[in-house]
C-alpha atoms as a PDB file:
ATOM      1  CA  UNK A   1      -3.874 -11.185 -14.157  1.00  0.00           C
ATOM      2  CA  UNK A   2      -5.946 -13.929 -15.877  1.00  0.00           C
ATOM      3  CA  UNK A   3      -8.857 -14.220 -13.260  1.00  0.00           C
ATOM      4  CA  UNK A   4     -11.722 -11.941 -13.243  1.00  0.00           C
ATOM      5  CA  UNK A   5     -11.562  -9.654 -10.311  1.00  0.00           C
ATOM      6  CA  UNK A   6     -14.248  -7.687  -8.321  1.00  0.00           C
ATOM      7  CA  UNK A   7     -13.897  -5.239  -5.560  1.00  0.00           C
ATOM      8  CA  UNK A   8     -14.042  -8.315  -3.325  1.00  0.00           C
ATOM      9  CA  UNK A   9     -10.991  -9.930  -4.125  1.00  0.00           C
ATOM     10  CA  UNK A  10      -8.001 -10.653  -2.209  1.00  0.00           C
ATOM     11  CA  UNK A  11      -4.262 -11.500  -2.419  1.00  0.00           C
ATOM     12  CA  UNK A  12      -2.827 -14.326   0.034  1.00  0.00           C
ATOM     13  CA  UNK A  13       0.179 -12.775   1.476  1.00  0.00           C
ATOM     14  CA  UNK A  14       3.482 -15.178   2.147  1.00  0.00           C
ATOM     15  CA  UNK A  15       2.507 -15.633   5.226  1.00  0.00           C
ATOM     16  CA  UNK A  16      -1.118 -17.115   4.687  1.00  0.00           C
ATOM     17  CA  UNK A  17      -3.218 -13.840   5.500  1.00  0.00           C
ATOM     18  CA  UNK A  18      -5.027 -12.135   2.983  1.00  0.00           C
ATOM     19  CA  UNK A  19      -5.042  -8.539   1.683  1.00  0.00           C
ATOM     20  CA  UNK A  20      -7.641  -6.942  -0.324  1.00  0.00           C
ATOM     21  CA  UNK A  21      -6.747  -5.778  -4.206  1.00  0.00           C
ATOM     22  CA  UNK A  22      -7.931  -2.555  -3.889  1.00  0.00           C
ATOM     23  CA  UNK A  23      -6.668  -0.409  -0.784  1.00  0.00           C
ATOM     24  CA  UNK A  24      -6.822   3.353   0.366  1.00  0.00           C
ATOM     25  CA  UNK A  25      -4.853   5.482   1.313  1.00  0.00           C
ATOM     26  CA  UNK A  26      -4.635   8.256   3.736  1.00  0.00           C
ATOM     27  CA  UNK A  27      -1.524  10.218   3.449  1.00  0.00           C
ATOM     28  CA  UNK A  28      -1.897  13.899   3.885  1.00  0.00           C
ATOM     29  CA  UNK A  29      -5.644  13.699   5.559  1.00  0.00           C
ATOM     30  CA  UNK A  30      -6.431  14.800   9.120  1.00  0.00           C
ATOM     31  CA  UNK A  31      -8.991  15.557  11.904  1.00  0.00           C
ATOM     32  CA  UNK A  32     -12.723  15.218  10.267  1.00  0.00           C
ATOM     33  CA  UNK A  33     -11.721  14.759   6.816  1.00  0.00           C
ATOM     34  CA  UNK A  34      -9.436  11.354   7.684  1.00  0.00           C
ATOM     35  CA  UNK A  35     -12.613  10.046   9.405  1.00  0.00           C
ATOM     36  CA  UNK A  36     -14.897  10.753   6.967  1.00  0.00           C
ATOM     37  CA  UNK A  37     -12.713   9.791   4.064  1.00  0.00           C
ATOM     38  CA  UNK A  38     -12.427   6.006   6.196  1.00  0.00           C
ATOM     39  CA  UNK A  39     -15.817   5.931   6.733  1.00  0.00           C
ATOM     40  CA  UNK A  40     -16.497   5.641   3.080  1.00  0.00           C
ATOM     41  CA  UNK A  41     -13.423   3.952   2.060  1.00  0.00           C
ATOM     42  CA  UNK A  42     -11.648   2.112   4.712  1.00  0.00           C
ATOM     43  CA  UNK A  43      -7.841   1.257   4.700  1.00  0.00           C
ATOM     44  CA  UNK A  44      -4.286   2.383   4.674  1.00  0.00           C
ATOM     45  CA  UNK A  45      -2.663   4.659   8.224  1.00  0.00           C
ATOM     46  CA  UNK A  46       0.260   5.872   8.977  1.00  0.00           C
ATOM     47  CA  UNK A  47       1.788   7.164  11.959  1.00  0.00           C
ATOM     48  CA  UNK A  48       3.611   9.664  10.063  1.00  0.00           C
ATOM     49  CA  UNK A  49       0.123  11.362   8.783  1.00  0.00           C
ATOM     50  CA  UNK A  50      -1.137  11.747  12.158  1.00  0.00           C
ATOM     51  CA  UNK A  51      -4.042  10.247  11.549  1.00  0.00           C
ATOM     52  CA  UNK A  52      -4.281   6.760  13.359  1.00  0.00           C
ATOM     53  CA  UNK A  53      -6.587   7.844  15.938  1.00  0.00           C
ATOM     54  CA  UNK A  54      -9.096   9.340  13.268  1.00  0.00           C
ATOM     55  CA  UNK A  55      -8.891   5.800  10.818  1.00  0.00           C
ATOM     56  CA  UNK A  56      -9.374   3.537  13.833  1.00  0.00           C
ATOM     57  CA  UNK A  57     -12.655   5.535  15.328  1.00  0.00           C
ATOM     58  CA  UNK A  58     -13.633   6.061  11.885  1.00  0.00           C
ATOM     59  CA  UNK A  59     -13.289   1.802  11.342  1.00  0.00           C
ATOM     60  CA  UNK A  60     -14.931   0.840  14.867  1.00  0.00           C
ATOM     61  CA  UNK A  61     -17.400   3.271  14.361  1.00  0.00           C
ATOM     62  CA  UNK A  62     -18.308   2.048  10.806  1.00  0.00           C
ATOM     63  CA  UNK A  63     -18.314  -1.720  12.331  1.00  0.00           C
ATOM     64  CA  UNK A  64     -20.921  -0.656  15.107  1.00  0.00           C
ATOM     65  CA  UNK A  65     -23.364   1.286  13.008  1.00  0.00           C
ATOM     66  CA  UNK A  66     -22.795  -1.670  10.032  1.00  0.00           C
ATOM     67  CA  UNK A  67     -22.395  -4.905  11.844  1.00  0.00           C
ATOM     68  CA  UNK A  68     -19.305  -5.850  10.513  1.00  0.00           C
ATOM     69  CA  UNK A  69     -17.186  -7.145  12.503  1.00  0.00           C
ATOM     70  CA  UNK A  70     -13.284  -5.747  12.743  1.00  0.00           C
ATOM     71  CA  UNK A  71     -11.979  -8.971  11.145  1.00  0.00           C
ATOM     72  CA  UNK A  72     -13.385  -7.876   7.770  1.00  0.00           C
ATOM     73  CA  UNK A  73     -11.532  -4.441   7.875  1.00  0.00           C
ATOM     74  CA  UNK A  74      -8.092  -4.341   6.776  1.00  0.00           C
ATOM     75  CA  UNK A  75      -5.995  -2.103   8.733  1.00  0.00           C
ATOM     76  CA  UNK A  76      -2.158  -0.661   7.670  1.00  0.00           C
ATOM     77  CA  UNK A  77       0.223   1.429   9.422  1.00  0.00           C
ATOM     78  CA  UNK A  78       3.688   1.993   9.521  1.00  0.00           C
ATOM     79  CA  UNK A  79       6.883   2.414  11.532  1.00  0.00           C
ATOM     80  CA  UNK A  80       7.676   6.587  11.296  1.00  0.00           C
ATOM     81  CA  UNK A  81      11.493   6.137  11.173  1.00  0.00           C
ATOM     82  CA  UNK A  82      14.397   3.588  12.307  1.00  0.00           C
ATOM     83  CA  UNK A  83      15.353   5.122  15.710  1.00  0.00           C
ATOM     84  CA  UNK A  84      16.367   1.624  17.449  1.00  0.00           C
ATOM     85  CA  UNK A  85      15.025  -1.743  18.770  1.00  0.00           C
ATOM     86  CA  UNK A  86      13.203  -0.518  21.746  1.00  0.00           C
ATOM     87  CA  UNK A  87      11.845   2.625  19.860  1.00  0.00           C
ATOM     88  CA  UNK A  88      10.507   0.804  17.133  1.00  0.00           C
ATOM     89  CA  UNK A  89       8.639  -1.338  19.661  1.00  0.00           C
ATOM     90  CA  UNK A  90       7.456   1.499  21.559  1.00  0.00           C
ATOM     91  CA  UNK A  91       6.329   3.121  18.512  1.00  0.00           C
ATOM     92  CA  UNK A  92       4.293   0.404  17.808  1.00  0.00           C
ATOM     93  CA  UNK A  93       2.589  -0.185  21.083  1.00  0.00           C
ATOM     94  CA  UNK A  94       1.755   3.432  20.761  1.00  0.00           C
ATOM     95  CA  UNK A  95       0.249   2.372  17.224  1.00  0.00           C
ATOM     96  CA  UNK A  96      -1.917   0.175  18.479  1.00  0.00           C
ATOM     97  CA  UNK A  97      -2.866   2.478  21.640  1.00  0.00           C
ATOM     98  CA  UNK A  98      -3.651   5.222  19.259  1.00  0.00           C
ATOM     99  CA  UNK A  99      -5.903   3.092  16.821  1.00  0.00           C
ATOM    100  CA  UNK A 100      -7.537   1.249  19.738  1.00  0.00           C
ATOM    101  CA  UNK A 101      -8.769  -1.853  16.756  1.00  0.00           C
ATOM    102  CA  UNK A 102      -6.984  -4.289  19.157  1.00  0.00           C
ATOM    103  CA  UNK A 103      -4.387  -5.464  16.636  1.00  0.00           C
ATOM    104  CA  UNK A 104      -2.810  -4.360  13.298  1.00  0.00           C
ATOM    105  CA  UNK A 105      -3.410  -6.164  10.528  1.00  0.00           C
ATOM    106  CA  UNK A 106      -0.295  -4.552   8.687  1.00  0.00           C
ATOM    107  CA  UNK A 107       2.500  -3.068  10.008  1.00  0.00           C
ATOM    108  CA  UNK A 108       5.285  -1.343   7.697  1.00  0.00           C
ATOM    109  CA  UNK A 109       8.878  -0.231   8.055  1.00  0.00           C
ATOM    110  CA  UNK A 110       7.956   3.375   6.316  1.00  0.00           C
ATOM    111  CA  UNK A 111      12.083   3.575   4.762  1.00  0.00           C
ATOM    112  CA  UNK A 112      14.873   2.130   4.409  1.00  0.00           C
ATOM    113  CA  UNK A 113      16.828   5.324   6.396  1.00  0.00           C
ATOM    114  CA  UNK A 114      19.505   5.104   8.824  1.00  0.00           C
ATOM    115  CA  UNK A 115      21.436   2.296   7.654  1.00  0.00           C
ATOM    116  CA  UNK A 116      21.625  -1.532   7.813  1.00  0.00           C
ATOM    117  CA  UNK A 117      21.554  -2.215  11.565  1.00  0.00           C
ATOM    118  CA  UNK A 118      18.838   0.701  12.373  1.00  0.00           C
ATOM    119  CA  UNK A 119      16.755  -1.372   9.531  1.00  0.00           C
ATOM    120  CA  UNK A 120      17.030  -4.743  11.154  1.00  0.00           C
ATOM    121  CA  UNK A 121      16.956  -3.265  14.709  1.00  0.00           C
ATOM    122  CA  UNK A 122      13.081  -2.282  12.992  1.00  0.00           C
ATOM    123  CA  UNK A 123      12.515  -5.057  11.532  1.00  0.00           C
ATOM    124  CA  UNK A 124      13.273  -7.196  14.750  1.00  0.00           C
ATOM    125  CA  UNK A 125      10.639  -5.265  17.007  1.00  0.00           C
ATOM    126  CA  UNK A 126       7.695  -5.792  14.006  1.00  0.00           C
ATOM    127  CA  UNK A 127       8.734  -9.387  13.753  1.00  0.00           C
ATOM    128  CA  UNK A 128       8.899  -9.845  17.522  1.00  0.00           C
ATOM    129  CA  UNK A 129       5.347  -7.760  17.608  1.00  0.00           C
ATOM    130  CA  UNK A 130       3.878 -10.509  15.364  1.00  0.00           C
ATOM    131  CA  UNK A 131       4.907 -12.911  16.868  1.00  0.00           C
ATOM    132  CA  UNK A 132       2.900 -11.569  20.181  1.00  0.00           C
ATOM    133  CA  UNK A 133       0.230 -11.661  18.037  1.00  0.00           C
ATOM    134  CA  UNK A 134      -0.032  -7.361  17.678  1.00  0.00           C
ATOM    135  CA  UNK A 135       0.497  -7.211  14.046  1.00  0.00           C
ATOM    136  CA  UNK A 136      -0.349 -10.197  11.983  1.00  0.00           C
ATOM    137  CA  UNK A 137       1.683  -9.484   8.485  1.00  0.00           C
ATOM    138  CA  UNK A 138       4.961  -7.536   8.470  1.00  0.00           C
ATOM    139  CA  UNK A 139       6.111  -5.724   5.361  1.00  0.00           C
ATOM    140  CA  UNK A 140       8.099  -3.080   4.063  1.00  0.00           C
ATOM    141  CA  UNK A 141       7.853   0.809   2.399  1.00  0.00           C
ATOM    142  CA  UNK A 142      10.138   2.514  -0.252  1.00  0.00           C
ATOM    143  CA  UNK A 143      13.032  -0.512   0.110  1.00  0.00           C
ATOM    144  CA  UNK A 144      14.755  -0.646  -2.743  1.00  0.00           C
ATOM    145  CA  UNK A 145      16.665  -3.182  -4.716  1.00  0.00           C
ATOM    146  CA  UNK A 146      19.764  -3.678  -2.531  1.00  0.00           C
ATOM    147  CA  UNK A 147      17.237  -3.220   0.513  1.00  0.00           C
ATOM    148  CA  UNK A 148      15.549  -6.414  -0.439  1.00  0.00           C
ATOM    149  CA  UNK A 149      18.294  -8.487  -1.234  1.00  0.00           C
ATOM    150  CA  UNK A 150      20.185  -7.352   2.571  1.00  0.00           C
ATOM    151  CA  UNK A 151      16.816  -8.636   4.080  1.00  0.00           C
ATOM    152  CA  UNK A 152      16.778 -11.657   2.224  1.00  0.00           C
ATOM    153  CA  UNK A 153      20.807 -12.659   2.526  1.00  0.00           C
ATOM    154  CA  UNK A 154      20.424 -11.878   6.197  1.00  0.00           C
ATOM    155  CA  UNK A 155      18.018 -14.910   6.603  1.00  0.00           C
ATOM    156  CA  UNK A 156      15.245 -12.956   8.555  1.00  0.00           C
ATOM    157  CA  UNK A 157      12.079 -13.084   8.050  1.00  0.00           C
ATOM    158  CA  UNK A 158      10.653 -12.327   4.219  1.00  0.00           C
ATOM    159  CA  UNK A 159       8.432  -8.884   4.059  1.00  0.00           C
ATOM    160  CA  UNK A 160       5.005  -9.762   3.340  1.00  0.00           C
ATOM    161  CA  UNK A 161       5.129  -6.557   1.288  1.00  0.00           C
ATOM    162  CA  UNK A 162       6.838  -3.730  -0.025  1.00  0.00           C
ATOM    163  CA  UNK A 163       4.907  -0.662  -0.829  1.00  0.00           C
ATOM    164  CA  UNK A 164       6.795   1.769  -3.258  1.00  0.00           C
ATOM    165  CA  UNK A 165       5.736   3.897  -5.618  1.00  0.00           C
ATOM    166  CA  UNK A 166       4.517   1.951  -9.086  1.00  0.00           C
ATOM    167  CA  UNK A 167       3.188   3.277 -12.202  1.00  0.00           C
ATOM    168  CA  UNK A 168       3.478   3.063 -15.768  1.00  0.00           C
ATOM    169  CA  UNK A 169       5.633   6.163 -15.436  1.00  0.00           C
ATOM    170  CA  UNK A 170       7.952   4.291 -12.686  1.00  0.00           C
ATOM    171  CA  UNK A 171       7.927   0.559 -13.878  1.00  0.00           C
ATOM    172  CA  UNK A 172      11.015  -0.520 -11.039  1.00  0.00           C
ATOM    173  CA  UNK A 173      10.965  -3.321 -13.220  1.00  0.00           C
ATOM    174  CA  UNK A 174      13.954  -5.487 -11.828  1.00  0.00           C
ATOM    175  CA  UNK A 175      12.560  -4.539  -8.260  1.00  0.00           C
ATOM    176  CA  UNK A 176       9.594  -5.893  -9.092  1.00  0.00           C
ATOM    177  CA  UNK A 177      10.818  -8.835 -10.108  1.00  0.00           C
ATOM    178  CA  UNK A 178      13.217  -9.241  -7.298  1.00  0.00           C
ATOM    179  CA  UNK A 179       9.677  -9.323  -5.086  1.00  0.00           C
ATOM    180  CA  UNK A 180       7.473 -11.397  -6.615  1.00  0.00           C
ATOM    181  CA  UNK A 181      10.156 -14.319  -7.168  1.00  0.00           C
ATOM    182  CA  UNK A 182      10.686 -14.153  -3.275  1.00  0.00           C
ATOM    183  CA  UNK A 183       7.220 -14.059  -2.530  1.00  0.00           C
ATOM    184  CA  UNK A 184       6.897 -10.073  -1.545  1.00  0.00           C
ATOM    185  CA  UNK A 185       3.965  -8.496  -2.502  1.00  0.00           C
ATOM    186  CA  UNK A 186       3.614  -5.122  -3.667  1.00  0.00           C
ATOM    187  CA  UNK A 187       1.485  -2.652  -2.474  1.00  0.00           C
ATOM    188  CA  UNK A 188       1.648   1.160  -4.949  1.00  0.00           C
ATOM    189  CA  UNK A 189       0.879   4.425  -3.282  1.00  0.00           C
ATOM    190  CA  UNK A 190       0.714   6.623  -5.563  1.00  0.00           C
ATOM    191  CA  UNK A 191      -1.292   4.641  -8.236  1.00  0.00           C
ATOM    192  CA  UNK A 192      -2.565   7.378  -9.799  1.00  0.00           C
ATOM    193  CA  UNK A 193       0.728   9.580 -10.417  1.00  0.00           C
ATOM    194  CA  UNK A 194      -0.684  12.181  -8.105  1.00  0.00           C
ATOM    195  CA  UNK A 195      -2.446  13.300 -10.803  1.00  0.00           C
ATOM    196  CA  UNK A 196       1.164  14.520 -12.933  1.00  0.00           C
ATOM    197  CA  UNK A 197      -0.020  12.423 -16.094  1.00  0.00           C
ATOM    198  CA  UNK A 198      -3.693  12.745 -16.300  1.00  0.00           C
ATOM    199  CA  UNK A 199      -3.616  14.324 -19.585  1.00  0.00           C
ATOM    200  CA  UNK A 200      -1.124  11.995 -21.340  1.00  0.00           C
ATOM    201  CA  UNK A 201      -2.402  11.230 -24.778  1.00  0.00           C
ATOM    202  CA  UNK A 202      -1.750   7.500 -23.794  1.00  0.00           C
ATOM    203  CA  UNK A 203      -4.255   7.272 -21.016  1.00  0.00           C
ATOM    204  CA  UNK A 204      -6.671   9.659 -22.769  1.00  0.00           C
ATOM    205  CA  UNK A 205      -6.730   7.099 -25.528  1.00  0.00           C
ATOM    206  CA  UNK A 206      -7.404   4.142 -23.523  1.00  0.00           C
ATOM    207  CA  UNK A 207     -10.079   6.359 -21.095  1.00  0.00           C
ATOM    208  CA  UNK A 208     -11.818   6.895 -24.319  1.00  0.00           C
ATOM    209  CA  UNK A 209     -11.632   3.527 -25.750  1.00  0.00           C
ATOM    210  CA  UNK A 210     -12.984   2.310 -22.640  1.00  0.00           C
ATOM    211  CA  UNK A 211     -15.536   5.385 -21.675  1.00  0.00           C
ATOM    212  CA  UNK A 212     -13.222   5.385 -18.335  1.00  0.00           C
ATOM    213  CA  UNK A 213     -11.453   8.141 -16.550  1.00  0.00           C
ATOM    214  CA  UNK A 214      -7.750   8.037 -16.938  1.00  0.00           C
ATOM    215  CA  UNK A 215      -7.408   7.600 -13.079  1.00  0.00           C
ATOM    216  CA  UNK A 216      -9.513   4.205 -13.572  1.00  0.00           C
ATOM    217  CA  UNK A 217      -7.105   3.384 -16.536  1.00  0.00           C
ATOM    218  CA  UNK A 218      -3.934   3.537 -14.403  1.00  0.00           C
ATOM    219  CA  UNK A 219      -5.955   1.251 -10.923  1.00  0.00           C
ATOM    220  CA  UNK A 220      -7.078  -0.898 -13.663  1.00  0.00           C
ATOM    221  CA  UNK A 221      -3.173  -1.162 -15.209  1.00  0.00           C
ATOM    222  CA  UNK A 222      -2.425  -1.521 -11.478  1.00  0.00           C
ATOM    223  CA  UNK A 223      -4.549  -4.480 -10.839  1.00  0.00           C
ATOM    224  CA  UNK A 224      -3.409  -6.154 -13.823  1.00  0.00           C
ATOM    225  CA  UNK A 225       0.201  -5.933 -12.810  1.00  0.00           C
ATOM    226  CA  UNK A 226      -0.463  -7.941  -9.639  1.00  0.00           C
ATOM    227  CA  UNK A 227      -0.296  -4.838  -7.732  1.00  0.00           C
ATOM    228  CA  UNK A 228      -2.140  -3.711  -4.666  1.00  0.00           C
ATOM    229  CA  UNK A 229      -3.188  -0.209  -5.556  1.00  0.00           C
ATOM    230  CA  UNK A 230      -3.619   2.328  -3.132  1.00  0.00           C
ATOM    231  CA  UNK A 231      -5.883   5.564  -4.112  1.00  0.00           C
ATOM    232  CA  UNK A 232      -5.864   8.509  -2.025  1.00  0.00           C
ATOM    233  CA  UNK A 233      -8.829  10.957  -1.994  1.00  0.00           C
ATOM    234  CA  UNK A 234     -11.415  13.277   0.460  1.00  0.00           C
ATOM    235  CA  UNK A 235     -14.012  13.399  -2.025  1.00  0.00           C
ATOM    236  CA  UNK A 236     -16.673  10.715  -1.443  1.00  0.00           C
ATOM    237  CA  UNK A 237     -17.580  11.005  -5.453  1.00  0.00           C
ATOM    238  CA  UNK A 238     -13.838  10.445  -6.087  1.00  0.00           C
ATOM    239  CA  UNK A 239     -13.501   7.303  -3.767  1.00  0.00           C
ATOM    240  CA  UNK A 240     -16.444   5.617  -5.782  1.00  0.00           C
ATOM    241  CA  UNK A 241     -15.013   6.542  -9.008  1.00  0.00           C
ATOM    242  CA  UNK A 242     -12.033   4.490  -8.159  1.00  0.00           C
ATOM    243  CA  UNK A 243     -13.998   1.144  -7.293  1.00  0.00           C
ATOM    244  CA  UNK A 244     -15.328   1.065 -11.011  1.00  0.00           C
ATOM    245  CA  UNK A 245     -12.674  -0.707 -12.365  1.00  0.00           C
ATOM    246  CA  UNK A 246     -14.084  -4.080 -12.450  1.00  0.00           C
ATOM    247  CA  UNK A 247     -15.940  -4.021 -16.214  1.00  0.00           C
ATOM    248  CA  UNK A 248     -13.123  -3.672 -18.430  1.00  0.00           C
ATOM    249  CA  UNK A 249      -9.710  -5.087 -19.207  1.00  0.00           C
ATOM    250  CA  UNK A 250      -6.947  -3.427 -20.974  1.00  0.00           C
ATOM    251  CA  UNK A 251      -5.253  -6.166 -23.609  1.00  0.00           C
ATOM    252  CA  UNK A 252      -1.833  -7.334 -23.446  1.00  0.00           C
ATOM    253  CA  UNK A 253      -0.472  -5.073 -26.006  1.00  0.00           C
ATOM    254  CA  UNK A 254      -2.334  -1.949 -24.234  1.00  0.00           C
ATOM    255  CA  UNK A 255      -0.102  -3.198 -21.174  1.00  0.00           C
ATOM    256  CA  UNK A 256       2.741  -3.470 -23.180  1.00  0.00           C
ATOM    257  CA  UNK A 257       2.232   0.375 -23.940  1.00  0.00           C
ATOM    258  CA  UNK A 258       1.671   1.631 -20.637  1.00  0.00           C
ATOM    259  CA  UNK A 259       4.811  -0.383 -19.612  1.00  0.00           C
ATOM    260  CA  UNK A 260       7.055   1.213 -21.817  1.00  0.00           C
ATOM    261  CA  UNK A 261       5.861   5.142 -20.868  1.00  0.00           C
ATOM    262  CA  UNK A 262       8.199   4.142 -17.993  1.00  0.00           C
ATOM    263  CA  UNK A 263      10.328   7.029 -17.615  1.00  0.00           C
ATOM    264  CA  UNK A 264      11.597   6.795 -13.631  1.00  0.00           C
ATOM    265  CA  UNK A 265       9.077   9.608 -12.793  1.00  0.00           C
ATOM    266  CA  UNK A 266       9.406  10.295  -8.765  1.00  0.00           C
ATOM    267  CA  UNK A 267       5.774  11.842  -7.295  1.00  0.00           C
ATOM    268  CA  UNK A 268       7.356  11.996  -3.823  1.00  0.00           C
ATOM    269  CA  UNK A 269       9.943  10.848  -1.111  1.00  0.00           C
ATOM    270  CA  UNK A 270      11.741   8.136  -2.601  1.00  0.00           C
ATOM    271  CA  UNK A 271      14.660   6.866  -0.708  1.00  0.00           C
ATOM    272  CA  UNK A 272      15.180   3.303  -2.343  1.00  0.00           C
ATOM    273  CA  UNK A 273      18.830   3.757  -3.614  1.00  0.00           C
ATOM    274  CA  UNK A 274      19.627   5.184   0.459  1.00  0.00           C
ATOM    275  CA  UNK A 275      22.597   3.458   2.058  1.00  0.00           C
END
């Protein structure tokens, strides 16, 4: 990306609402350690991780105590599984229950499971949910290739995002591609390789060209892609780590590299080639 970025800066979705460049995410973290995690972060949910109730208090809480009003957080969460038009909209109405922030600012399809109708029976409740003004940006998680292309020969509505796993060890290339010449941006959420590739010589190069940690290497590679990346961690030392990314650039040929270390590397669920 050719402008300079800061921890400030935002992408303008398809659908005219912005997103910041820098997320977080809270897969994985529950009870006391999702709130505190949000409290000194603030992003990403899922109803899948349990955790709703924990991220919203932890937002409203941070808003009251800060001054900031709830506009200025960004809050994601997502559809647990494809179970049916009036599921999917009671699944969200118990979304927004659970989070109490008054409305979602994005609202995900977590998979592409249980076929082509159970998708667009999903994707009809989010759009419909928008519409009523509960969610404001609708998006998608894990679609793949063929995914994509259904939504977009169906003539519905265009995902405001698909979040999938990206990394220089899982490039999705043509996927990629496929999004951002339809608009669809694209959220990673598991920017950092869960860790996996830390210690490749690559990174460790470029960490100590840079006097950066490799983790700050790969958001940084992230950011430059165009991507939305979306660190995980508990440790308030950890989250802070992962904002300084904003004094260095890696070169075109140094992306270049970290392109081709591409070598389809799963770090989790991945159900993008599903029926």
């Amino acid at each position: 990306m050719s402008q300079e970025l800061t921890l400030q800066s935002k992408l303008t979705l398809r659908d005219g609402n912005t997103i910041p460049l820098l997320g977080f995410g809270t897969y994985d973290i529950e009870g006391r350690e999702a709130y505190e995690a949000v409290t000194w972060a603030l992003e990403d949910s899922a109803a899948w991780y349990y955790n709703e109730k924990e991220v919203g208090r932890a937002i409203l809480d941070f808003c009251q105590k800060s001054n900031v009003p709830r506009s200025e957080i960004f809050y994601t969460t997502k559809l647990r599984s494809n179970d049916g038009h009036q599921a999917s909209k009671a699944a969200i109405e118990k979304s927004l229950e659970e989070c109490g922030l008054g409305y979602i600012d994005l609202y995900l399809i977590h998979g592409p499971l249980g076929g082509p109708q159970a998708r667009m029976d999903s994707w009809k409740a989010a759009s419909e949910a928008k519409a009523e003004g509960k969610i404001h940006s609708v998006g998608v998680s894990n679609y793949g290739l063929k995914h994509i292309q259904e939504m977009l020969d169906a003539g519905v509505e265009v995902p405001a995002v698909n979040q999938i796993d990206l990394h220089p060890f899982m490039t999705r290339t043509t996927l990629v591609d496929l999004c951002l010449r339809n608009g669809i941006a694209l959220e990673a959420w598991a920017p950092l390789v869960r860790g996996y590739r830390f210690k490749h010589p690559g990174l460790v190069r470029l960490a100590g060209k840079y006097s950066k940690e490799t983790a700050q290497v790969l958001l940084r590679y992230s950011l430059q892609k165009g991507f939305i990346p979306l660190p995980k961690s508990v440790s308030k030392e950890r989250i802070n780590s992962n904002t300084q990314i904003y004094d260095f650039e890696l070169t075109a040929d140094e992306m270049k590299d970290l392109d081709a270390l591409d070598e389809h590397l799963i770090t989790d669920w991945d159900p993008s080639d599903c029926p």
